[in-house]
C-alpha atoms as a PDB file:
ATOM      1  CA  UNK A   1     -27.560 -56.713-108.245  1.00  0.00           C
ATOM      2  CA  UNK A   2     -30.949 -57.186-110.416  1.00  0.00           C
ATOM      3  CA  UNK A   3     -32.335 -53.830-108.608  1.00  0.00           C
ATOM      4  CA  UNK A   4     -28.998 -52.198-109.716  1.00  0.00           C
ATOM      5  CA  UNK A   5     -29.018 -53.466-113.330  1.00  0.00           C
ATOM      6  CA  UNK A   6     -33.122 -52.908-113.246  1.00  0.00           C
ATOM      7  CA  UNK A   7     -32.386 -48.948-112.319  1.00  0.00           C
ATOM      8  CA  UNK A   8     -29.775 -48.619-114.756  1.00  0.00           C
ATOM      9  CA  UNK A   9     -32.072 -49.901-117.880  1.00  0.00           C
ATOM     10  CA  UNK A  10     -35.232 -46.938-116.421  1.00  0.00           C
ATOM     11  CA  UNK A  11     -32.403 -44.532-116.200  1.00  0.00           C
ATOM     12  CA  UNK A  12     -32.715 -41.816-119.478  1.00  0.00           C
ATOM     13  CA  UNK A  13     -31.294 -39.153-118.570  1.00  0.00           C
ATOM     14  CA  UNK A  14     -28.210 -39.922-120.873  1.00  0.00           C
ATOM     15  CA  UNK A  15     -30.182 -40.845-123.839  1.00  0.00           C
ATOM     16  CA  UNK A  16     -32.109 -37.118-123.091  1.00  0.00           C
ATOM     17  CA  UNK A  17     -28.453 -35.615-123.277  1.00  0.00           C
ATOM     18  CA  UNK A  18     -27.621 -37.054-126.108  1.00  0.00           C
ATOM     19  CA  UNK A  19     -30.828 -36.116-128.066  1.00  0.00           C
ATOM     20  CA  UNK A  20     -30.416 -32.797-126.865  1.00  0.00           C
ATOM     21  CA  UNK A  21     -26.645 -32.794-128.150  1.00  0.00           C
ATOM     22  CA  UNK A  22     -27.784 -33.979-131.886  1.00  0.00           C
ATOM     23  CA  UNK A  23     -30.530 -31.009-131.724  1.00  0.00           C
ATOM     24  CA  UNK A  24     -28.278 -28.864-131.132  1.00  0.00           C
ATOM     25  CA  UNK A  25     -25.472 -30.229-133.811  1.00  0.00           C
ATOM     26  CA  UNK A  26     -28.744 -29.873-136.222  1.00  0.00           C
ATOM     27  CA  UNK A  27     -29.611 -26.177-135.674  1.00  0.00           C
ATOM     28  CA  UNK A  28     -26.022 -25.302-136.122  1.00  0.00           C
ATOM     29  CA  UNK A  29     -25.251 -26.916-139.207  1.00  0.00           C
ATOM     30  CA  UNK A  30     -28.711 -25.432-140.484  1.00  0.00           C
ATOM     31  CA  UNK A  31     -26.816 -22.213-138.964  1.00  0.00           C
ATOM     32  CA  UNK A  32     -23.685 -22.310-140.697  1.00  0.00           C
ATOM     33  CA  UNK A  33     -25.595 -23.316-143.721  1.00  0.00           C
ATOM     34  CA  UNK A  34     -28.023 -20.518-144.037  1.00  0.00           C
ATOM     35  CA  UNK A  35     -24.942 -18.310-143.195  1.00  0.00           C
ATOM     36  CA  UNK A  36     -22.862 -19.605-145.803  1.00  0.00           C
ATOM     37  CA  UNK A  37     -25.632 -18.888-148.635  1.00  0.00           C
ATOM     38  CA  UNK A  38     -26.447 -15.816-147.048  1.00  0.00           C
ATOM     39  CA  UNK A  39     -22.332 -14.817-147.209  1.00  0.00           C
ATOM     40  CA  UNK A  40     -22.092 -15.761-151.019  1.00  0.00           C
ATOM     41  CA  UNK A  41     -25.638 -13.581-151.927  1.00  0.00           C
ATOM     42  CA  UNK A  42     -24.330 -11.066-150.186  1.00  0.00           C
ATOM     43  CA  UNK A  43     -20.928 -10.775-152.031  1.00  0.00           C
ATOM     44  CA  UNK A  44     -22.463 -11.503-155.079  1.00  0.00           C
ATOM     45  CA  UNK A  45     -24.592  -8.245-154.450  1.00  0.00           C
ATOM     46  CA  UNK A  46     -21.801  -5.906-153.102  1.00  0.00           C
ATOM     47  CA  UNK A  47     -19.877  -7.234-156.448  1.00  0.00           C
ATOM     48  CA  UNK A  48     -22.564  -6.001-158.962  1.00  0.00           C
ATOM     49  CA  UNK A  49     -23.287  -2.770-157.113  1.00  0.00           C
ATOM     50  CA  UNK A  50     -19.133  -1.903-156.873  1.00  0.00           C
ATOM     51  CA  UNK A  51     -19.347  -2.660-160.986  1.00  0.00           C
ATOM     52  CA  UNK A  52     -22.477  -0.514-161.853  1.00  0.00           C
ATOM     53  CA  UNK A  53     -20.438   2.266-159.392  1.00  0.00           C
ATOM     54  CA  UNK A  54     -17.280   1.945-161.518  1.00  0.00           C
ATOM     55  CA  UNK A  55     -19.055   2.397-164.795  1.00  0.00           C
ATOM     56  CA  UNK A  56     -20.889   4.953-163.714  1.00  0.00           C
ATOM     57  CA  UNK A  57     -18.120   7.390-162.571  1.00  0.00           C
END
């Protein structure tokens, strides 16, 4: 039983997973984030030039 329980405490393979997992949850909310910002500029842009087009016509 101590060899078992001795194993079990060397074994990281789970704790590898899991930092692996929050890595990933990282890059993708850095993702959506930069995609969100990137979404509003890019209305904001298309707005203005569809004005200036308006007023020009």
């Amino acid at each position: 039983m101590t060899k078992i329980f001795a194993r079990f405490m060397k074994d990281e393979s789970g704790a590898t997973a899991i930092e692996y997992g929050l890595i990933a949850a990282l890059i993708s909310v850095a993702l959506i984030t930069g995609a969100t910002a990137l979404g509003s500029e890019l209305n904001t842009t298309f707005t203005n030039l569809k004005t200036k087009m308006a007023d020009a016509n």
